[in-house]
Protein backbone atom coordinates (compact mmCIF):
# COMPACT_ATOMS: atom_id res chain seq x y z
CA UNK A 1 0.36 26.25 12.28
CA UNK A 2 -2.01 29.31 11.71
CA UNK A 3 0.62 31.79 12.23
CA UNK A 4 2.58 30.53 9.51
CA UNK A 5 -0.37 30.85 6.69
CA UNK A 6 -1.28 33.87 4.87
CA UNK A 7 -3.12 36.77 7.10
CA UNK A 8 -5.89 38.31 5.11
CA UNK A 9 -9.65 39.21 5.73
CA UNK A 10 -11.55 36.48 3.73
CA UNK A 11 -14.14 37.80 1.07
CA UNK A 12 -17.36 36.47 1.38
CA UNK A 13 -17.13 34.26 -1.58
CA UNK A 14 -13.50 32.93 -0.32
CA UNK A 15 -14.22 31.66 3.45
CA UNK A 16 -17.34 29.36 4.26
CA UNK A 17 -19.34 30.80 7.05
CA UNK A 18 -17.68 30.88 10.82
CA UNK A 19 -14.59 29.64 9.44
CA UNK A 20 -11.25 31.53 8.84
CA UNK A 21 -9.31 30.62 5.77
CA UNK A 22 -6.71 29.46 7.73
CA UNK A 23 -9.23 27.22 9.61
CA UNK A 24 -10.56 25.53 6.39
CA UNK A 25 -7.27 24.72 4.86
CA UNK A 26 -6.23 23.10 8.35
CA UNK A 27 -9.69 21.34 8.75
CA UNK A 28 -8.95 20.29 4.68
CA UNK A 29 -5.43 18.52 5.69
CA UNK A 30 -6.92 17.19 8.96
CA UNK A 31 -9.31 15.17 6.85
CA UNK A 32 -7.06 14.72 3.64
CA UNK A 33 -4.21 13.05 5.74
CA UNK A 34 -7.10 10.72 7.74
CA UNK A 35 -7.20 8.54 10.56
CA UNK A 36 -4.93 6.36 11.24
CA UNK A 37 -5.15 3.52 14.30
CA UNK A 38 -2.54 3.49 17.21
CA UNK A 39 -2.40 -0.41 16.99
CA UNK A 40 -3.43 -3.37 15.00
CA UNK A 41 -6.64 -4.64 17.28
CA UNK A 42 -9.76 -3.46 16.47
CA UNK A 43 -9.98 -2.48 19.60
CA UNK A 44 -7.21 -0.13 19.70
CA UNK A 45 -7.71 4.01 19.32
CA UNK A 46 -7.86 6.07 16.11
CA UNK A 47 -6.65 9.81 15.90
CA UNK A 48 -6.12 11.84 13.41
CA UNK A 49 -2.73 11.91 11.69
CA UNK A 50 -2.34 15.50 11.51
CA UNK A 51 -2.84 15.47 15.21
CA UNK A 52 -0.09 12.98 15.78
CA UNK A 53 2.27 14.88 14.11
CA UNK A 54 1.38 17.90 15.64
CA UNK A 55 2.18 16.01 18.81
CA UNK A 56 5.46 14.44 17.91
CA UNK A 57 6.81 17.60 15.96
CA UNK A 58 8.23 20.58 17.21
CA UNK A 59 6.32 23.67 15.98
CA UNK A 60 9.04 24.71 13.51
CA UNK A 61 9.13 20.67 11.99
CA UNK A 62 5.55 20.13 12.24
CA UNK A 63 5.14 23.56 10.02
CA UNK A 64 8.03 22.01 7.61
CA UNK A 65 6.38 18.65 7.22
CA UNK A 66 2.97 20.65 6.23
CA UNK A 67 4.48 22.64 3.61
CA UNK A 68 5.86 19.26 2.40
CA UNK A 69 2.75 17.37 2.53
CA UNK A 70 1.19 20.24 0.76
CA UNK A 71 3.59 19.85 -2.33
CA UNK A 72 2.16 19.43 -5.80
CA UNK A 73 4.62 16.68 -6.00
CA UNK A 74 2.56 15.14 -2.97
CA UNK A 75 -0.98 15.88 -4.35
CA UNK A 76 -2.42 11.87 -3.99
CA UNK A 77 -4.22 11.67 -0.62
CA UNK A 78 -3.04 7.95 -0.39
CA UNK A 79 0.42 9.51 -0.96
CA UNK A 80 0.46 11.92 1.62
CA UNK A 81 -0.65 9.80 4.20
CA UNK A 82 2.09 7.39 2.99
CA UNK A 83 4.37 10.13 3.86
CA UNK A 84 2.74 11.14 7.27
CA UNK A 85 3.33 7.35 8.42
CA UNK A 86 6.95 7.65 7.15
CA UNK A 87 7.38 11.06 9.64
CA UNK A 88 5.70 9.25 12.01
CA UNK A 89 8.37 6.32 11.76
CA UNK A 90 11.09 8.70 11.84
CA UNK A 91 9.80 10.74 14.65
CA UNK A 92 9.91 7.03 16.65
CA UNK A 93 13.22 6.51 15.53
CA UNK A 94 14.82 9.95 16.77
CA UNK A 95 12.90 9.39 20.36
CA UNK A 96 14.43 5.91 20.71
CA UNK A 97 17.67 8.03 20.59
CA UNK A 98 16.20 10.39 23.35
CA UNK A 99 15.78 13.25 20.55
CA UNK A 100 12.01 14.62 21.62
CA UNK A 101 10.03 16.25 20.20
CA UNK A 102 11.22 15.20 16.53
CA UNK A 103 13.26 18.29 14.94
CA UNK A 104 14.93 18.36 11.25
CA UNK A 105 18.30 18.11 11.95
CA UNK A 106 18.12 16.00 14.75
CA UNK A 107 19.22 13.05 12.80
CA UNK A 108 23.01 12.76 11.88
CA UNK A 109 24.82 10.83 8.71
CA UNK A 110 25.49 7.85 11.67
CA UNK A 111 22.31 8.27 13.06
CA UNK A 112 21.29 7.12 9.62
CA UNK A 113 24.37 4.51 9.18
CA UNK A 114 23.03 2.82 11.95
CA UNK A 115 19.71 2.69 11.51
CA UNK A 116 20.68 1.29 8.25
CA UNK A 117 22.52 -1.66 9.80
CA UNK A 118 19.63 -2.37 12.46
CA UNK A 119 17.15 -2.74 9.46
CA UNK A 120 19.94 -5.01 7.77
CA UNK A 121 20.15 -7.33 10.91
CA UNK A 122 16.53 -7.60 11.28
CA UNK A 123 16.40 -8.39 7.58
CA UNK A 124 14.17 -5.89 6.20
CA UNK A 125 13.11 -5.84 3.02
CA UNK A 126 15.39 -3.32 0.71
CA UNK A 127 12.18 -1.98 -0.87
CA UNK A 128 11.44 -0.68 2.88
CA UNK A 129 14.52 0.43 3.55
CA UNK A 130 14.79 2.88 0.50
CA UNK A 131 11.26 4.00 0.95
CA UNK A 132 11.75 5.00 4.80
CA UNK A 133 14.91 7.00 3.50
CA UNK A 134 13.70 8.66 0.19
CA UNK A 135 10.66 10.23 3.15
CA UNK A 136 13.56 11.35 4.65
CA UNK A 137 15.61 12.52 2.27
CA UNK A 138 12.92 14.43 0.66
CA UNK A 139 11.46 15.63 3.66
CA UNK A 140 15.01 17.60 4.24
CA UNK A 141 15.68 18.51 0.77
CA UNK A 142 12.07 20.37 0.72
CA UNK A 143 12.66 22.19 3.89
CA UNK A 144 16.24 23.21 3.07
CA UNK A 145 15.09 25.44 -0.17
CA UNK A 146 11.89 26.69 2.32
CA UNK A 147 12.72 28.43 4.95
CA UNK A 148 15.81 25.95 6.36
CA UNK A 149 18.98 26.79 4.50
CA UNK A 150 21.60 25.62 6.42
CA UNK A 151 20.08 22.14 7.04
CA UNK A 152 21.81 19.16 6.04
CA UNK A 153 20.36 16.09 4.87
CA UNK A 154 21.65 13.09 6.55
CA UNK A 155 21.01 10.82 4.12
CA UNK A 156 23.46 9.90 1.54
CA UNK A 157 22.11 8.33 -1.32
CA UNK A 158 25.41 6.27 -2.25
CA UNK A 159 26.03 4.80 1.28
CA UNK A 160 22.82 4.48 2.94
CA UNK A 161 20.32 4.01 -0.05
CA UNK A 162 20.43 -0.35 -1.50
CA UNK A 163 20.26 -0.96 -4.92
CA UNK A 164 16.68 -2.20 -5.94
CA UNK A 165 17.14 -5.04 -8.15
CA UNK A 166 13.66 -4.50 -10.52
CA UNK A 167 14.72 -8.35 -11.65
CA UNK A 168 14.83 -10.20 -8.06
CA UNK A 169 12.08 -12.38 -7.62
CA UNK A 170 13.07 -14.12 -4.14
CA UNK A 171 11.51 -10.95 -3.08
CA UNK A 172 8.44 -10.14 -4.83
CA UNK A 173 5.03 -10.18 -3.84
CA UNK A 174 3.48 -13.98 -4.87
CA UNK A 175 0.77 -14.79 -6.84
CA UNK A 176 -1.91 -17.02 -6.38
CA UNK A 177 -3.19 -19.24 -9.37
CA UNK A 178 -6.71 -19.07 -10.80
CA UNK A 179 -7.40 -22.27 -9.26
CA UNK A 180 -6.09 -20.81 -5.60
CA UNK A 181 -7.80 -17.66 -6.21
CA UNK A 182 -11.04 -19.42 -6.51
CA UNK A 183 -10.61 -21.39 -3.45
CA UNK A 184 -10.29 -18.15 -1.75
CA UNK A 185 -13.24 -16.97 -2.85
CA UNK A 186 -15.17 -20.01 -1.59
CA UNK A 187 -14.14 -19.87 1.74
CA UNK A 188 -15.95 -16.82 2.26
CA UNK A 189 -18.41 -16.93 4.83
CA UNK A 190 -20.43 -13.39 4.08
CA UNK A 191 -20.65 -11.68 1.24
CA UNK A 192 -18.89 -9.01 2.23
CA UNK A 193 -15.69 -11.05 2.75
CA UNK A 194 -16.27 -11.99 -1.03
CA UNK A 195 -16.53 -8.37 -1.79
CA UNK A 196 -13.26 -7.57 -0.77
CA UNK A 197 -11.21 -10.52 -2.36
CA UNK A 198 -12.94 -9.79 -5.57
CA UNK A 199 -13.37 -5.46 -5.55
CA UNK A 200 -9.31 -5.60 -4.87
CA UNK A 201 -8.50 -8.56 -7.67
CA UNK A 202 -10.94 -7.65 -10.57
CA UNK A 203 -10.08 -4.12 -10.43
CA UNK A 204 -6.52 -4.51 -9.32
CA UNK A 205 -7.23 -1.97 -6.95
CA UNK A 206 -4.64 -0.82 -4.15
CA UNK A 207 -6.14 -1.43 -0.76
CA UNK A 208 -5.93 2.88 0.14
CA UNK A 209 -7.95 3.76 -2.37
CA UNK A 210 -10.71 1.13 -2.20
CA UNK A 211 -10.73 2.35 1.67
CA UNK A 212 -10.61 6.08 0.77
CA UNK A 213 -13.90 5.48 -1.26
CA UNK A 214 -17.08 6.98 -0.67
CA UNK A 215 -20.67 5.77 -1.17
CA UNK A 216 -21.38 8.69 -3.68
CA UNK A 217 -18.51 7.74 -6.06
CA UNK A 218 -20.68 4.61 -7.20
CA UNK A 219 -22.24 5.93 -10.45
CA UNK A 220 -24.35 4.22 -13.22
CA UNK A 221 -23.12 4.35 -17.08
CA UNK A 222 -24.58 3.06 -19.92
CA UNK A 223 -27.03 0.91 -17.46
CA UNK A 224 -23.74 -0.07 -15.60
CA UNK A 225 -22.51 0.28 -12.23
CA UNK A 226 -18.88 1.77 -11.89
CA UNK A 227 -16.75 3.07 -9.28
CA UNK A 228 -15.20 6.41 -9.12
CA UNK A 229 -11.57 6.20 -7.83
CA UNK A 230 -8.92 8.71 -6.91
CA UNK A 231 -5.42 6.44 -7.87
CA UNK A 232 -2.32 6.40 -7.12
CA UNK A 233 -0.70 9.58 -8.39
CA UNK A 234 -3.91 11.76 -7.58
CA UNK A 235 -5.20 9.97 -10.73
CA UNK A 236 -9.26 10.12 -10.99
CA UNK A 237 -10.10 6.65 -13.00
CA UNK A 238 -14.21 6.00 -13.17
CA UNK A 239 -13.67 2.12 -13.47
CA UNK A 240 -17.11 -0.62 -14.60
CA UNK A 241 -17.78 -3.27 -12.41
CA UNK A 242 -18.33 -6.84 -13.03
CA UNK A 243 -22.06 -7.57 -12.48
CA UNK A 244 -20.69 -10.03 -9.45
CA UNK A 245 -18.79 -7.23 -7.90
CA UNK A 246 -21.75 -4.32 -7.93
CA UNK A 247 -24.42 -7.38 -6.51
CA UNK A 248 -22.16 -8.37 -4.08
CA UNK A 249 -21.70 -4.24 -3.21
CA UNK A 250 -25.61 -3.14 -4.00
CA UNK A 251 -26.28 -6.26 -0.76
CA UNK A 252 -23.05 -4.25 1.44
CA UNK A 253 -24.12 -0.82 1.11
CA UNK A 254 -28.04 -1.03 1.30
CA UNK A 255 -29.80 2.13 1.81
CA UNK A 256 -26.64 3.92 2.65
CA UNK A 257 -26.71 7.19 0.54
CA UNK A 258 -23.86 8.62 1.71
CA UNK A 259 -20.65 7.73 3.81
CA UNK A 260 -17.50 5.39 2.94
CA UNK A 261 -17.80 2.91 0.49
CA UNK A 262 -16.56 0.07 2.88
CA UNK A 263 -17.76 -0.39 6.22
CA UNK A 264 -17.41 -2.51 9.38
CA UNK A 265 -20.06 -4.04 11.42
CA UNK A 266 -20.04 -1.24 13.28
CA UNK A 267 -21.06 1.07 10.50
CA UNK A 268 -17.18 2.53 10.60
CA UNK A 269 -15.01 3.29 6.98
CA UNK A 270 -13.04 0.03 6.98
CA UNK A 271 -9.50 0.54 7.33
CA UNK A 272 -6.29 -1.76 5.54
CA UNK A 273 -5.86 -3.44 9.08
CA UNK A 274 -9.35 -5.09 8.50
CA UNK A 275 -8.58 -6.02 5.19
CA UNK A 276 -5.37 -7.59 6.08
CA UNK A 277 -7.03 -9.77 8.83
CA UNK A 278 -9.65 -10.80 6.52
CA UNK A 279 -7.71 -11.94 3.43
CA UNK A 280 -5.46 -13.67 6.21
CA UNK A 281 -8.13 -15.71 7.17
CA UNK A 282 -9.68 -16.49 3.87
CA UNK A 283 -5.88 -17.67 2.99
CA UNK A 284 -5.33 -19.77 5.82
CA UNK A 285 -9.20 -21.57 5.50
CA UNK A 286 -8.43 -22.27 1.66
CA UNK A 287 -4.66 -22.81 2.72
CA UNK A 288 -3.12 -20.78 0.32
CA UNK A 289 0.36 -19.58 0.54
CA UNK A 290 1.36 -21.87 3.07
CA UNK A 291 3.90 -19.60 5.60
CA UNK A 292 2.80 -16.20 4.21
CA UNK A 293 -0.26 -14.37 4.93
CA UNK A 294 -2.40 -13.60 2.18
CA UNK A 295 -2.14 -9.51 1.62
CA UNK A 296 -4.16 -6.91 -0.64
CA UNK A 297 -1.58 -6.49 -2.87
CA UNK A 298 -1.32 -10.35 -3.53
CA UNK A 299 -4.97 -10.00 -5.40
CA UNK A 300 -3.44 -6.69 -7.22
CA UNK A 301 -0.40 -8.90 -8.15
CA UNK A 302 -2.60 -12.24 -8.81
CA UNK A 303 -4.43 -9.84 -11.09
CA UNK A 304 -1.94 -8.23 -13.06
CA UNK A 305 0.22 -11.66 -13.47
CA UNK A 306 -3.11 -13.43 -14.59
CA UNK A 307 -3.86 -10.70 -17.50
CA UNK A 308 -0.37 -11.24 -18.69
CA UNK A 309 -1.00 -15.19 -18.99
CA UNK A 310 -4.16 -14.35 -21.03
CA UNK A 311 -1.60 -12.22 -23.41
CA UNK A 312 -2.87 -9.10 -23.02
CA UNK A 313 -1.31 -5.96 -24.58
CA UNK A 314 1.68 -4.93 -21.82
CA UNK A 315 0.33 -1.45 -22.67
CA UNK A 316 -3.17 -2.00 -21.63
CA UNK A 317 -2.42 -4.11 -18.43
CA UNK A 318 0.06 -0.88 -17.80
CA UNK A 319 -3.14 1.43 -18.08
CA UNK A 320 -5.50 -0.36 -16.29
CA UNK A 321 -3.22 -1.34 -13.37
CA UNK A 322 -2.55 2.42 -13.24
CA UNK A 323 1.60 1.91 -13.15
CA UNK A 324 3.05 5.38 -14.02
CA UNK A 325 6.21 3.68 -15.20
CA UNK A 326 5.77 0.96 -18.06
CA UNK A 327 8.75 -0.68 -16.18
CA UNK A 328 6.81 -1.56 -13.44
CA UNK A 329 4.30 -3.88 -15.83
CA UNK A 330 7.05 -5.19 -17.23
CA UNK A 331 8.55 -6.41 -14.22
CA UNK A 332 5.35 -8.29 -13.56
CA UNK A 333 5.73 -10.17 -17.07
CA UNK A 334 9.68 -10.76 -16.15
CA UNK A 335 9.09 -12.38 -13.20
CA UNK A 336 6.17 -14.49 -14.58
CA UNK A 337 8.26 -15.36 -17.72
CA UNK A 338 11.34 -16.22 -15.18
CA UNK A 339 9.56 -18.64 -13.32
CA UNK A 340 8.02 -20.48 -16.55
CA UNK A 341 11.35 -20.67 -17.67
CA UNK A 342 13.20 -21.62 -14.76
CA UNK A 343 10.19 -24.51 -14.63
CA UNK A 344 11.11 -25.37 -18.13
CA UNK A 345 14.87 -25.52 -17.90
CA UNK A 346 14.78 -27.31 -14.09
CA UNK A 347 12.55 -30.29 -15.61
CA UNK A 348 14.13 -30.64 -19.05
CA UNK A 349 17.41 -31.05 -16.99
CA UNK A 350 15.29 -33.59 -14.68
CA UNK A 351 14.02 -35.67 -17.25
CA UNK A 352 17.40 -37.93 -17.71
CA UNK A 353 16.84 -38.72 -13.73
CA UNK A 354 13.10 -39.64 -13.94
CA UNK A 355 13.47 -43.13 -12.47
CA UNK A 356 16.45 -42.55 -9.66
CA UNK A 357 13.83 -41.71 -6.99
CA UNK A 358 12.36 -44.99 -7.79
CA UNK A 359 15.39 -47.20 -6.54
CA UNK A 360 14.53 -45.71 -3.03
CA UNK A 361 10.49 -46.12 -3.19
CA UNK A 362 9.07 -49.43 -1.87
CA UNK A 363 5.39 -50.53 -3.14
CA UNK A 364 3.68 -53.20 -1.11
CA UNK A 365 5.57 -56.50 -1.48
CA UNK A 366 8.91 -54.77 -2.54
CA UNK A 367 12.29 -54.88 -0.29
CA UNK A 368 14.20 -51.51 -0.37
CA UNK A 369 17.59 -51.49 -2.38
CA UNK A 370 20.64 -52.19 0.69
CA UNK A 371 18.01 -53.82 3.02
């Protein structure tokens, strides 16, 4: 990658000491794009992300998807790792067709087509789908006006990309209830599993950037603890805390002064995987969701759904949730509305057929109609 980046004798007051500029903006996107783990044990290895694309990229891609990742259109952290995984998923897909290492180009219009029809026999989500392909997409378009003129991008937007219905509800992230929510909560065995069901619901946080946090961005204000969060959208938000949520954090980070926010037993930053597993379990003990595991952006949704039952102002749930779009909250208060409704309408039409089921229900004593 170095011999790509600008060749110039550092000043004193540019370069830190021993290290070439070159050096420290490679070093700066090592540790911007993170660590991610090969595997979903605990057990199973981390390495760095730049490093695996290094190792699945030719020289000429890998130098493409930096310049990319570099955009100011990619300036998030959280977002540029999103898009690292994506290369990463792409890279897979190109050596399950023999293609190694992973090149631009190496992907074809039917290359696409069918990839397109695997994920629709596997039913995956369209959300996925058109996420996996915008990476793509964009991926191409970016290299094509730097450097790679004659590449062609093979995804076509109008037969490859589905239409996202913003209204569908049979696939949207559920909710759970006040009531559910607090059953959660009481299955919690430590206090650190308690930390994380209510740090992610009472601040409608997104699981990255409660990960991404560090010890030092806890700061007091006004006598009050608050947390200092890079968002979504490289958005710095210093957020208050509920007096539950900085106890149960003061008792998880101790004398720590410095390091990630979150932790493991073992003293490592906590990644989503360990989230996942624990709000799985806390679901399952308090037997929530019955079928679906209980995910991080169920207490983000749970949150957002619950301010818009306590008829707050669409505009302030849109601010503190962070959503760049005012479409997005709204969605939320659709889908809530729909299913009230739908509620509504279902047992108003019920109502003239309250006593069939009862012609089929014995009580002790009574013989069953046709018996």
């Amino acid at each position: 990658m170095t011999a790509d980046l600008p060749v110039v004798r550092p000043s004193a007051g540019l370069a830190r000491h021993g290290l070439s500029v070159a050096d420290e903006i490679i070093n700066h996107l090592r540790e911007e794009l993170g660590i991610v783990r090969l595997g979903y044990r605990p057990t199973d290895p981390k390495v760095y992300r730049l490093d695996l694309l290094a190792e699945l990229c030719d020289r000429d891609t890998f130098q493409a998807v930096m310049k990319w990742l570099s955009s100011g259109k990619r300036r998030a952290k959280t977002t540029r790792q999103g898009y690292a995984d994506d290369v990463r998923f792409w890279a897979g897909f190109a050596a399950d067709l023999g293609r190694t290492p992973f090149r631009l180009g190496s992907l074809a219009y039917e290359d696409i087509t069918s990839w397109r029809l695997l994920m629709e026999a596997r039913e995956a989500k369209d959300r996925s789908i058109a996420r996996r392909l915008s990476s793509l997409s964009s991926l191409h378009e970016h290299a094509r006006r730097r450097g790679w003129p004659d590449l062609i991008n093979p995804v076509d937007s109008e037969d490859h990309r589905p239409q996202i219905d913003r209204h569908d509800t049979s696939s949207a992230t559920p909710i759970l209830e006040k009531a559910e929510l607090q059953a959660v909560v009481e299955k919690a065995e430590t206090a650190f599993e308690a930390l994380v069901v209510l740090l992610l619901y009472i601040l409608a946080g997104r699981i990255s950037e409660m990960c991404a946090a560090n010890v030092d961005k806890r700061v007091i204000r006004g006598g009050r603890v608050h947390l200092d969060l890079n968002r979504k959208g490289s958005k710095d938000r210093i957020l208050p805390l509920s007096a539950t949520v900085a106890d149960l954090l003061e008792l998880h980070i101790a004398d720590r002064t410095e390091g990630p926010l979150l932790v493991d037993e073992d003293g490592e930053r906590i990644d989503r995987f360990a989230v996942d597993r624990i709000l799985t379990r806390l679901g399952k003990r308090a037997k929530v969701l019955p079928g679906r595991d209980l995910t991080p952006h169920v207490m983000r949704a749970s949150r957002i759904t619950h301010m818009i039952d306590d008829k707050e102002p669409l505009a302030e749930i849109q601010a503190f949730a962070d959503h760049a779009d005012p479409v997005t909250t709204i969605g939320y208060f659709t889908r809530r509305q729909a299913t009230e409704r739908n509620g509504r309408l279902v047992d108003d039409a019920d109502a003239m057929f309250a006593t069939v089921a009862a012609r089929w229900t014995t009580t002790e004593g009574d013989t069953p109609e046709g018996s």
